[in-house]
C-alpha atoms as a PDB file:
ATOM      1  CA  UNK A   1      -0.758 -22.650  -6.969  1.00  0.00           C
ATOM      2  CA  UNK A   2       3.083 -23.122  -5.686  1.00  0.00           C
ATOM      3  CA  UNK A   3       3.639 -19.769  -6.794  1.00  0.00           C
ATOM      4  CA  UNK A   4       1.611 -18.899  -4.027  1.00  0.00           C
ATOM      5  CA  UNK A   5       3.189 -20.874  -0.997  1.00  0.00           C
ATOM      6  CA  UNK A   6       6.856 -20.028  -2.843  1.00  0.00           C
ATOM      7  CA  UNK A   7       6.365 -16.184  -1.799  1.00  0.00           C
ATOM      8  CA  UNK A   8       4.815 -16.609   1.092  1.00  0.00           C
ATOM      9  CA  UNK A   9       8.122 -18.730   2.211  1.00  0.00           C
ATOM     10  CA  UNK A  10      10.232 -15.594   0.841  1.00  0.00           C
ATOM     11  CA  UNK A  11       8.018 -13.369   2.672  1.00  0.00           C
ATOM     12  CA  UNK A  12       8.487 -15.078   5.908  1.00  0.00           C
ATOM     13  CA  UNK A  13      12.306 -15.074   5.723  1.00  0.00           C
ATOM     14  CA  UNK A  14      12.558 -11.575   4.439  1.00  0.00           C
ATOM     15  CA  UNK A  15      10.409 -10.541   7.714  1.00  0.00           C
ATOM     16  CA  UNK A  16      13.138 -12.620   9.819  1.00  0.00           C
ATOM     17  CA  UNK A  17      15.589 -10.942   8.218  1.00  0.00           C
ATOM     18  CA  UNK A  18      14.371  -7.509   8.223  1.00  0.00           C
ATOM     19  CA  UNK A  19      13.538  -6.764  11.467  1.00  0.00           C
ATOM     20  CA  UNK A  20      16.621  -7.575  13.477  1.00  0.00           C
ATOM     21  CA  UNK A  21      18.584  -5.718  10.420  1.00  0.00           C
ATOM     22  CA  UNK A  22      16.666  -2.686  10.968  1.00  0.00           C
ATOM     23  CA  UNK A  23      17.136  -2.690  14.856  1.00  0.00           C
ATOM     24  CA  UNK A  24      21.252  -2.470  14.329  1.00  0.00           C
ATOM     25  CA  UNK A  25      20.758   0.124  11.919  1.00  0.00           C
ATOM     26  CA  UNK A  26      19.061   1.950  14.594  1.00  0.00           C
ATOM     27  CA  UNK A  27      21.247   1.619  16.710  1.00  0.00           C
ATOM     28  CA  UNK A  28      24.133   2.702  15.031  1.00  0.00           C
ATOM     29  CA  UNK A  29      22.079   5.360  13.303  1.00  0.00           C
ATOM     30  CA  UNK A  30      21.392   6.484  17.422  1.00  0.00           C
ATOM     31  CA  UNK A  31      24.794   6.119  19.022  1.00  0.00           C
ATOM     32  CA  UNK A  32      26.864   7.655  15.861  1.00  0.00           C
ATOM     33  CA  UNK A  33      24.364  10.116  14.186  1.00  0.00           C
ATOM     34  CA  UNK A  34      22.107  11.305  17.067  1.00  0.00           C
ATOM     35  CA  UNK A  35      25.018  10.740  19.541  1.00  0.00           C
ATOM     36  CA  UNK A  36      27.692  12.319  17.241  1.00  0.00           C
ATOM     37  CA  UNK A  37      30.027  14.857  20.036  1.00  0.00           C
ATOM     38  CA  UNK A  38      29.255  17.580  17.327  1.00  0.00           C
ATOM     39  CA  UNK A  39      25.726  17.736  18.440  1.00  0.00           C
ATOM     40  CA  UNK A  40      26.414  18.857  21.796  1.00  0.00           C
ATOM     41  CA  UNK A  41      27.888  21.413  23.765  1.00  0.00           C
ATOM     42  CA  UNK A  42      31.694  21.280  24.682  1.00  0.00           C
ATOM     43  CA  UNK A  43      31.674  18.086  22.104  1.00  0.00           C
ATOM     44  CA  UNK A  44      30.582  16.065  25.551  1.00  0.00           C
ATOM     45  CA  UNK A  45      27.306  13.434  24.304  1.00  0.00           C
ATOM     46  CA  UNK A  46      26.660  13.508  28.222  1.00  0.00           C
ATOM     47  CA  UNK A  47      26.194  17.153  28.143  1.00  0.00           C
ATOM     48  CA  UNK A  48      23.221  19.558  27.150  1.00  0.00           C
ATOM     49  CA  UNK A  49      22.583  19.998  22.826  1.00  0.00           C
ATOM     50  CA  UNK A  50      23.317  22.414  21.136  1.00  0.00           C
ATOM     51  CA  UNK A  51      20.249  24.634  20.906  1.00  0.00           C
ATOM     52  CA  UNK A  52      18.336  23.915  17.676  1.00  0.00           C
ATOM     53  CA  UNK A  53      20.057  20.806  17.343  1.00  0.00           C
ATOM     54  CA  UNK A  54      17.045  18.071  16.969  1.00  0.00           C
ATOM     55  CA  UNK A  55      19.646  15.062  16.197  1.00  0.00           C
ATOM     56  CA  UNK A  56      21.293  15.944  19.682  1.00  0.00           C
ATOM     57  CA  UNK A  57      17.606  16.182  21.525  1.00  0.00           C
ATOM     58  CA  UNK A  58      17.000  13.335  19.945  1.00  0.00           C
ATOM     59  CA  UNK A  59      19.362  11.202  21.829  1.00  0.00           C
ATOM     60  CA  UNK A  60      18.559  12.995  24.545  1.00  0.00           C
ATOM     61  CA  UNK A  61      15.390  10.629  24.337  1.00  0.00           C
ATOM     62  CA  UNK A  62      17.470   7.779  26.239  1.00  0.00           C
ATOM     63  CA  UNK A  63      17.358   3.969  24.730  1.00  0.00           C
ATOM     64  CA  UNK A  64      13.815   3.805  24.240  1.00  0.00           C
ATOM     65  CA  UNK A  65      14.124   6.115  21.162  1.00  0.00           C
ATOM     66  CA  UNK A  66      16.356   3.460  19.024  1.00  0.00           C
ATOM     67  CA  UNK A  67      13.681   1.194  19.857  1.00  0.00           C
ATOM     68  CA  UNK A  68      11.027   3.664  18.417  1.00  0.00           C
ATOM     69  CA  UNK A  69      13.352   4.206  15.331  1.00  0.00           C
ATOM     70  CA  UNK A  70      13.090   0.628  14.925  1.00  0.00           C
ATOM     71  CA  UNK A  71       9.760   0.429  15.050  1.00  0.00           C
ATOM     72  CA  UNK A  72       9.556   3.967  12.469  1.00  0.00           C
ATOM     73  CA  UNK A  73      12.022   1.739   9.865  1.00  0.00           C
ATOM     74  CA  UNK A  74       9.864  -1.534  10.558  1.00  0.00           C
ATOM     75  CA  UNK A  75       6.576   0.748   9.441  1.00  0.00           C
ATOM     76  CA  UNK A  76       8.318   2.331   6.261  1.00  0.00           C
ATOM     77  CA  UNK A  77       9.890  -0.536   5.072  1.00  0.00           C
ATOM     78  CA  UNK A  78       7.037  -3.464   5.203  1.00  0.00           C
ATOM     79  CA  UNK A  79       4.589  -0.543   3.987  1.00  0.00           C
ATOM     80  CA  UNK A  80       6.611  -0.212   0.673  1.00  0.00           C
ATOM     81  CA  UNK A  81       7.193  -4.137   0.770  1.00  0.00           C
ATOM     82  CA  UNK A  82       3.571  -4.447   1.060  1.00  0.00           C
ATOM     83  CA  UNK A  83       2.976  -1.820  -1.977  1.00  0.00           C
ATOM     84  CA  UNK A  84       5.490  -3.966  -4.484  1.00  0.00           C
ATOM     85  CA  UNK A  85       3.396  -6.720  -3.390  1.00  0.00           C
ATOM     86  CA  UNK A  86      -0.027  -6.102  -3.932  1.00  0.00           C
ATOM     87  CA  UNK A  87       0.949  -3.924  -6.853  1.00  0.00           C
ATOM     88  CA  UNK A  88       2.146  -7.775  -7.928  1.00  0.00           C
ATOM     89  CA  UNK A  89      -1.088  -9.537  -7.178  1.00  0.00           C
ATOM     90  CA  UNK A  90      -3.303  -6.969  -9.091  1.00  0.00           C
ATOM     91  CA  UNK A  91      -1.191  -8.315 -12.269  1.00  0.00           C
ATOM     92  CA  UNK A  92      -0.125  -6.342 -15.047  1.00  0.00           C
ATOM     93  CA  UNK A  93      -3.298  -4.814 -16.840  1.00  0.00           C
ATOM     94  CA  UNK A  94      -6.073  -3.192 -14.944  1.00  0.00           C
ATOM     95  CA  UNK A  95      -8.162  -5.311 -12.940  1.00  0.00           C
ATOM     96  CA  UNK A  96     -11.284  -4.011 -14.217  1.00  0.00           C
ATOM     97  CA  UNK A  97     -10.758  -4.629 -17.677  1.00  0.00           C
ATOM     98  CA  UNK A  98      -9.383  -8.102 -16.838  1.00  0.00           C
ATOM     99  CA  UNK A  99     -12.804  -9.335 -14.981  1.00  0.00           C
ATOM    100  CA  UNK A 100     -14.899  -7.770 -17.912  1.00  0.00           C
ATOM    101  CA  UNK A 101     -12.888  -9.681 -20.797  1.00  0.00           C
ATOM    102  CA  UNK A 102     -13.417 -12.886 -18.378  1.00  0.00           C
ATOM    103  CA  UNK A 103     -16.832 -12.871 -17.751  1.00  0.00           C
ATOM    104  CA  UNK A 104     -17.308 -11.473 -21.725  1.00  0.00           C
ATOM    105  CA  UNK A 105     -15.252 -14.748 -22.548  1.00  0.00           C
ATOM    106  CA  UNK A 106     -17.124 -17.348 -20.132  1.00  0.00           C
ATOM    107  CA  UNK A 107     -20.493 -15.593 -21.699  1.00  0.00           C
ATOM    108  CA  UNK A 108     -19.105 -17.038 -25.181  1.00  0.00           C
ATOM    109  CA  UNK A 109     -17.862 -20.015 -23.721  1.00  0.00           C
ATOM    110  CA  UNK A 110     -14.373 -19.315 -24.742  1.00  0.00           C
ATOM    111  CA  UNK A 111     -12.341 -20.857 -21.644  1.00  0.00           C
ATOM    112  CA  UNK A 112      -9.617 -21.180 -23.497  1.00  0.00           C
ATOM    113  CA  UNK A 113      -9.105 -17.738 -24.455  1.00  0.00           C
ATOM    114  CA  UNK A 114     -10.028 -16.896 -20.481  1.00  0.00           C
ATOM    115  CA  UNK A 115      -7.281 -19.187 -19.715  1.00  0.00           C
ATOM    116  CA  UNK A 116      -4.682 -17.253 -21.953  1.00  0.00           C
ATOM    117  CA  UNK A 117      -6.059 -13.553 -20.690  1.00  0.00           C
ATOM    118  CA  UNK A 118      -5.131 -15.218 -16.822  1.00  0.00           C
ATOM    119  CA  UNK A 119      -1.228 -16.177 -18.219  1.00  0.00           C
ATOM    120  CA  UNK A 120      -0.989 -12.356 -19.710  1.00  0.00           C
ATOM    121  CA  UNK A 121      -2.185 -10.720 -16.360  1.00  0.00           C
ATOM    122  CA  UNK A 122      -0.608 -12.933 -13.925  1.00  0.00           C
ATOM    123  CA  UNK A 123      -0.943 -11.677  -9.914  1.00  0.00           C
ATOM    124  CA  UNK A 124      -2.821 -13.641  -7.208  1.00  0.00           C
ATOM    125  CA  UNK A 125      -6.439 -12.453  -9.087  1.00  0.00           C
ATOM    126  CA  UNK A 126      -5.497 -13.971 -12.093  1.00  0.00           C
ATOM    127  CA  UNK A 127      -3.963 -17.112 -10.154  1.00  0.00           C
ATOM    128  CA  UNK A 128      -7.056 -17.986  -8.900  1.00  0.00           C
ATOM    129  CA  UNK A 129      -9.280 -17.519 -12.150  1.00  0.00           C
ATOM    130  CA  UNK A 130      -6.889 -19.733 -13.744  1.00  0.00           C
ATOM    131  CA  UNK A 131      -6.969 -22.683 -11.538  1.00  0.00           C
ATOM    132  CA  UNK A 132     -10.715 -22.523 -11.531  1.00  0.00           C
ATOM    133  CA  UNK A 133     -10.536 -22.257 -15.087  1.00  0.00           C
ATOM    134  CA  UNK A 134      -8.661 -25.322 -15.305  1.00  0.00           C
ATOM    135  CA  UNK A 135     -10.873 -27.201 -13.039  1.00  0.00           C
ATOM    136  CA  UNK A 136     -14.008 -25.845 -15.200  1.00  0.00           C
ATOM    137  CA  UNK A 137     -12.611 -27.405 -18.048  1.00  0.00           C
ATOM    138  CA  UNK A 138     -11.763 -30.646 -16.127  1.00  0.00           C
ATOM    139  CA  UNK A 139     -15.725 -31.245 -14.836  1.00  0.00           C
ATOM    140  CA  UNK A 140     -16.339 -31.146 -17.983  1.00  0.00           C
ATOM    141  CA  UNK A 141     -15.034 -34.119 -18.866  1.00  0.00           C
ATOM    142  CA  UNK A 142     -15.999 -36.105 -15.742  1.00  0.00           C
ATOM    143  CA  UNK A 143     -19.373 -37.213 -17.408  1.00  0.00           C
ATOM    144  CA  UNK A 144     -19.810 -39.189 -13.736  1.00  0.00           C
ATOM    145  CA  UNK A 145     -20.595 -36.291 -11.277  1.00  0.00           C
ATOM    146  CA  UNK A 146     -23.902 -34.568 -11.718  1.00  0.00           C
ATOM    147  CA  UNK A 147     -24.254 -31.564 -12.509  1.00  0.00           C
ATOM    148  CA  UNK A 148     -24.479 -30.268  -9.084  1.00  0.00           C
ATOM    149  CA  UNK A 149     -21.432 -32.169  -8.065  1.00  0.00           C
ATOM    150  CA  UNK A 150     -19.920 -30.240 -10.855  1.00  0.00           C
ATOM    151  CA  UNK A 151     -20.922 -27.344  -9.783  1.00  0.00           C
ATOM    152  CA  UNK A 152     -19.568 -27.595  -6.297  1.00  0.00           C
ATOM    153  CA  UNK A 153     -16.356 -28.935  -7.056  1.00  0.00           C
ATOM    154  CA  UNK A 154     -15.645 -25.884  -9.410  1.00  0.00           C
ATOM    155  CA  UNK A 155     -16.537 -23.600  -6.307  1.00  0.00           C
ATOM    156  CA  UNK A 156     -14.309 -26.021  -3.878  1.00  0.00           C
ATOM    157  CA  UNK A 157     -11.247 -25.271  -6.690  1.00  0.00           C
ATOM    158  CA  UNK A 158     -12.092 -21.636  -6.299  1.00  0.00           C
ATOM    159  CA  UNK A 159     -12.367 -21.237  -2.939  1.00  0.00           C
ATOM    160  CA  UNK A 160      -9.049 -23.388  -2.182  1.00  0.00           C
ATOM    161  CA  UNK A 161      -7.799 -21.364  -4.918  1.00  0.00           C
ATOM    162  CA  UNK A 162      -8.507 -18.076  -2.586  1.00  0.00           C
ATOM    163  CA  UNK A 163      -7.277 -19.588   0.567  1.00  0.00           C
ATOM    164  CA  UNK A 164      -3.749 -20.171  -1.088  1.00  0.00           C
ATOM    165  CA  UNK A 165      -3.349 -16.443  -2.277  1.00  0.00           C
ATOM    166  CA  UNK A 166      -5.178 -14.648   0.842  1.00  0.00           C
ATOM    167  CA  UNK A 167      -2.191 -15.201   3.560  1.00  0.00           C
ATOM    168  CA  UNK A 168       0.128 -13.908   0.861  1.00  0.00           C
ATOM    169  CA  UNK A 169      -1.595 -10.833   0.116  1.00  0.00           C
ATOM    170  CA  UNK A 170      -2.072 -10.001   4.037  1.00  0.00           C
ATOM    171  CA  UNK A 171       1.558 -11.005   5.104  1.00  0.00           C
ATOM    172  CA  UNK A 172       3.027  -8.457   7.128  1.00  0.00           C
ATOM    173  CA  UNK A 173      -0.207  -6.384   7.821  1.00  0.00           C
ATOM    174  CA  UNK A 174      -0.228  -7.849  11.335  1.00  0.00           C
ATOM    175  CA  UNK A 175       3.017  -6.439  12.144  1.00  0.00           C
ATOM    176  CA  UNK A 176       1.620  -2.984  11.093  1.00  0.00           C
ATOM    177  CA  UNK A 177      -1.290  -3.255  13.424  1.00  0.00           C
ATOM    178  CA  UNK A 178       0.789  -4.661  16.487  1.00  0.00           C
ATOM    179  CA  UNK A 179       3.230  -1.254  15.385  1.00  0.00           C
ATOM    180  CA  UNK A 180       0.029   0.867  15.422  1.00  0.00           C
ATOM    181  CA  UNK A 181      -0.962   0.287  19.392  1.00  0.00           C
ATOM    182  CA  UNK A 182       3.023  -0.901  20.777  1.00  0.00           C
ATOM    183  CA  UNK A 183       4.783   2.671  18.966  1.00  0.00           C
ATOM    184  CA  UNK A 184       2.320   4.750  21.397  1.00  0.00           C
ATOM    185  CA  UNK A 185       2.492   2.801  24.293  1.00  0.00           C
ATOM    186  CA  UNK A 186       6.495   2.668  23.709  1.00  0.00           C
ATOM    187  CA  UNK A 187       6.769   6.507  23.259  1.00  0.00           C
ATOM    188  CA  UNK A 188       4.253   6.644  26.534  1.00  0.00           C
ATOM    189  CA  UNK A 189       7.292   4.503  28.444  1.00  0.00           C
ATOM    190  CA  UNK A 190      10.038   6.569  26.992  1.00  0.00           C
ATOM    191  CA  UNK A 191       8.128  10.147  28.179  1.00  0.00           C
ATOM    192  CA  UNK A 192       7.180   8.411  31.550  1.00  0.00           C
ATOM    193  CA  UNK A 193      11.395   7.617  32.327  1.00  0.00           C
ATOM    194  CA  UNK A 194      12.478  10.951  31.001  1.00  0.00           C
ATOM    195  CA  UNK A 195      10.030  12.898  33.763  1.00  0.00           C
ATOM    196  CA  UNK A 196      11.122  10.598  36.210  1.00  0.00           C
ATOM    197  CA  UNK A 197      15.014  11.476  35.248  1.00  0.00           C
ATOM    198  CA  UNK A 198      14.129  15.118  35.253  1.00  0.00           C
ATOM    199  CA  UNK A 199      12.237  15.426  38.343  1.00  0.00           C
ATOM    200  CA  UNK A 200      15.210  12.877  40.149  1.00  0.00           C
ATOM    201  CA  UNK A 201      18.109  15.162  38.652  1.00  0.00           C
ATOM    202  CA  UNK A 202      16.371  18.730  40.446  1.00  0.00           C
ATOM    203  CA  UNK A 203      15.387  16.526  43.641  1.00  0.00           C
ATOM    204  CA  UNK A 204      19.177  15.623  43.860  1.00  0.00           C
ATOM    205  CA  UNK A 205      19.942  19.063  43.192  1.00  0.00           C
ATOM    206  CA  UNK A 206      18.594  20.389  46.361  1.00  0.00           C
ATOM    207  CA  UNK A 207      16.190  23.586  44.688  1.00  0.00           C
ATOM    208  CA  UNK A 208      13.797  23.884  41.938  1.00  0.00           C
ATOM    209  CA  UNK A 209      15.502  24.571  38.530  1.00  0.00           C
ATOM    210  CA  UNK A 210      12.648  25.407  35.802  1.00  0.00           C
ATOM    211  CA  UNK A 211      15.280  25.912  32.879  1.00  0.00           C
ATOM    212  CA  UNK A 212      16.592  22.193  33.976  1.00  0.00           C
ATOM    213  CA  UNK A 213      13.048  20.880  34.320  1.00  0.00           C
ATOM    214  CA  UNK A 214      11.828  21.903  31.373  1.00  0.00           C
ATOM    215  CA  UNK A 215      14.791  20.795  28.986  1.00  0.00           C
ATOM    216  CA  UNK A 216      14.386  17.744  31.128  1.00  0.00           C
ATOM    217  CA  UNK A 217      10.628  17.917  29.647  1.00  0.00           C
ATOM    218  CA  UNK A 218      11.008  18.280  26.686  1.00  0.00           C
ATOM    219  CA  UNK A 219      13.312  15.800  25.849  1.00  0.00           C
ATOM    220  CA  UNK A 220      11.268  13.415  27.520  1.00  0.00           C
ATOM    221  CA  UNK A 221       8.697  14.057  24.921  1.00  0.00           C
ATOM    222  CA  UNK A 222      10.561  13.373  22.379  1.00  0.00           C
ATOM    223  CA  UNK A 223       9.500   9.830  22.879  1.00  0.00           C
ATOM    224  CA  UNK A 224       5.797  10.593  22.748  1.00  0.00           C
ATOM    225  CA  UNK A 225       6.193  12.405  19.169  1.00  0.00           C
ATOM    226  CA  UNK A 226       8.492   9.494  17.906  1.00  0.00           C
ATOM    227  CA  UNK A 227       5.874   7.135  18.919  1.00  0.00           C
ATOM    228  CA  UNK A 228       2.903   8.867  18.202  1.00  0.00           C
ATOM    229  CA  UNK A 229       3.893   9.957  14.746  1.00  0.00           C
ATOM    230  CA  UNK A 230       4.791   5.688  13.964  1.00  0.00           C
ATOM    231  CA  UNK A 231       1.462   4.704  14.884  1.00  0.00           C
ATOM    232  CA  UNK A 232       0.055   7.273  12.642  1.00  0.00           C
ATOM    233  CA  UNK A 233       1.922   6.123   9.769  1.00  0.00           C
ATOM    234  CA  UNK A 234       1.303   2.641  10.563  1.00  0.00           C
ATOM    235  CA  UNK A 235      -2.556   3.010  10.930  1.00  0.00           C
ATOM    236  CA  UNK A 236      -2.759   5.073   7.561  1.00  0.00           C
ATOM    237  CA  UNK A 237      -0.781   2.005   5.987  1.00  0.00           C
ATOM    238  CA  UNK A 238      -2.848  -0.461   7.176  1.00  0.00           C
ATOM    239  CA  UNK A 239      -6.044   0.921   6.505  1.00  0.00           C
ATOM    240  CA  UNK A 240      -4.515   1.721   2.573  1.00  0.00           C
ATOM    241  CA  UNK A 241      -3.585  -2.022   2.038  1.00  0.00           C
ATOM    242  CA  UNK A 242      -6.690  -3.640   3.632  1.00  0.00           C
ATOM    243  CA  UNK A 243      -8.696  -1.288   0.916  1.00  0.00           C
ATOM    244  CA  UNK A 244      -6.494  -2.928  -1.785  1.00  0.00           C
ATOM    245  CA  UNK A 245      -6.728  -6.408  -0.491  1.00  0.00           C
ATOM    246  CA  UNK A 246     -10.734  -6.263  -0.228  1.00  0.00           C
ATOM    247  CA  UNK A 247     -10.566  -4.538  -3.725  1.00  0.00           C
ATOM    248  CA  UNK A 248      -8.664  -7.684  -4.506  1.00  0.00           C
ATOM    249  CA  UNK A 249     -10.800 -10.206  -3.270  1.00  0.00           C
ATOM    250  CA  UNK A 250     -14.037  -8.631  -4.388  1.00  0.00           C
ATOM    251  CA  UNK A 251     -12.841  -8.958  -7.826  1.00  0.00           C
ATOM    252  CA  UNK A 252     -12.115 -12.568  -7.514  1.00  0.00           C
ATOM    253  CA  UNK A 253     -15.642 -13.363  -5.695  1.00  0.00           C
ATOM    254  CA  UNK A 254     -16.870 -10.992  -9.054  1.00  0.00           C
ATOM    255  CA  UNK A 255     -15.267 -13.220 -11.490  1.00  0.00           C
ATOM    256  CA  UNK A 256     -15.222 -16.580  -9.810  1.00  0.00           C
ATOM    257  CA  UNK A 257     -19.244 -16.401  -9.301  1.00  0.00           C
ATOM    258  CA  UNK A 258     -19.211 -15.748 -12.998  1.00  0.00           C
ATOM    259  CA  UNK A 259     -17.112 -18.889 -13.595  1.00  0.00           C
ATOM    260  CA  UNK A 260     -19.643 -20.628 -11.689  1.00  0.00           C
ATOM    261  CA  UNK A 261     -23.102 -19.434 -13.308  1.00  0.00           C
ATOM    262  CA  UNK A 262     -21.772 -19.745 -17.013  1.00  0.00           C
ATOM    263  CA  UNK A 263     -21.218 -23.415 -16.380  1.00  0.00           C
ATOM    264  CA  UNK A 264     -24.588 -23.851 -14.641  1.00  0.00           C
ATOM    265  CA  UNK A 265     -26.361 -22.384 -17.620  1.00  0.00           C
ATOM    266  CA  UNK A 266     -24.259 -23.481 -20.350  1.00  0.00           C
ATOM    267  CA  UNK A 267     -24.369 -27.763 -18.883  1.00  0.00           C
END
């Protein structure tokens, strides 16, 4: 099971990696994309957007939005990591067909050949099944445990077996569900500063402007879509993988109480 604790290591120092990465690309995607003088009028970032000009509205947004962008990037990119990786763990065949030829193999009590059907699949599923599979074969030898105390140490193997692969499998989803309440409240901030900036601006200005207050408006919610629209994505993506992963582990619980009933009839 090193395989196991070997990608969750790279998975850790991919996440360390990636998520200061994709705040400078943010940033440089906000100050010379969004903030690029041909988006505004008179070529003057300072200055009002061109009208229709969504890049230089954007920016408009003030800092916060580079922080959303982040947090947009930070979504797409561990939702896509998290879709090579559980596309990974399922193994190469379908998942279906591997439990049936397992439990159709235990039935006949070919471990062997169950053994060789894990090292074809591969993935965390078949990980699992394997080192159970092992461990059935081992109790069988150990003529000095009962068995019941056979029994139980080929569902302590399994069950270890599980707890190795799980944290692997549901790396990264916490990040998705911290994105899916902070981009909100984030976009909530951004909004909240832009108002006050608008409504300061015509207060120094000495009379009501409603063509400057509502620009002033409307870029302020600019935040509120940026965030809104990340914690959509990110609550779609996290409710996606979570239906994988429990698709995942029910198929090992499937197979690995399988593993455990063909020994207690066959011994």
């Amino acid at each position: 099971m090193k395989s196991g604790k070997k990608t969750k290591k790279s998975g850790s120092i991919f996440t360390t990696l990636a998520i200061p990465t994709l705040f400078c690309v943010a940033v440089v995607l906000f100050i010379y994309v969004f903030g690029s003088p041909t988006n505004f009028q008179g070529g003057d970032p300072h200055g009002q957007p061109i009208p229709g000009n969504y890049f230089g509205i954007v920016y408009k947004g003030g800092f916060i939005v580079p922080i959303l962008m982040t947090c947009l990037m930070i979504v797409l990119t561990f939702s896509v990591e998290r879709l090579i990786a559980l596309g990974r763990a399922k193994g190469k065949g379908s998942m279906t067909t591997f439990v049936g030829n397992i439990r159709s193999l235990l039935a006949a009590n070919k471990v062997d050949e169950a053994i060789a059907i894990c090292d074809k699949q591969k993935g965390s599923v078949s990980n699992v099944l394997r080192s159970t599979l092992l461990r059935y074969k081992a109790v069988e030898k150990e003529t000095s445990l009962t068995k019941e105390q056979q029994i139980l140490a080929i569902q302590k193997e399994l069950e270890e077996a599980t707890s190795l692969e799980l944290p692997t499998l549901e790396q990264n989803l916490v990040i998705l569900a911290t994105l899916a309440s902070l981009s909100t409240l984030l976009g909530l901030l951004g909004t909240v500063l832009g108002m006050i900036r608008a409504f300061a601006a015509l207060a120094n200005a000495g009379s009501p402007d409603s063509v400057a207050l509502a620009a002033g408006i409307s870029e302020a919610l600019i935040n509120t879509a940026f965030g809104i629209g990340t914690a959509a994505l990110a609550i779609i993506s996290y409710s996606v993988f979570t239906t994988k992963i429990d698709k995942l582990t029910y198929a090992i619980d499937e197979a690995g109480f399988s593993i455990v009933q063909t020994y207690a009839s066959n011994h």
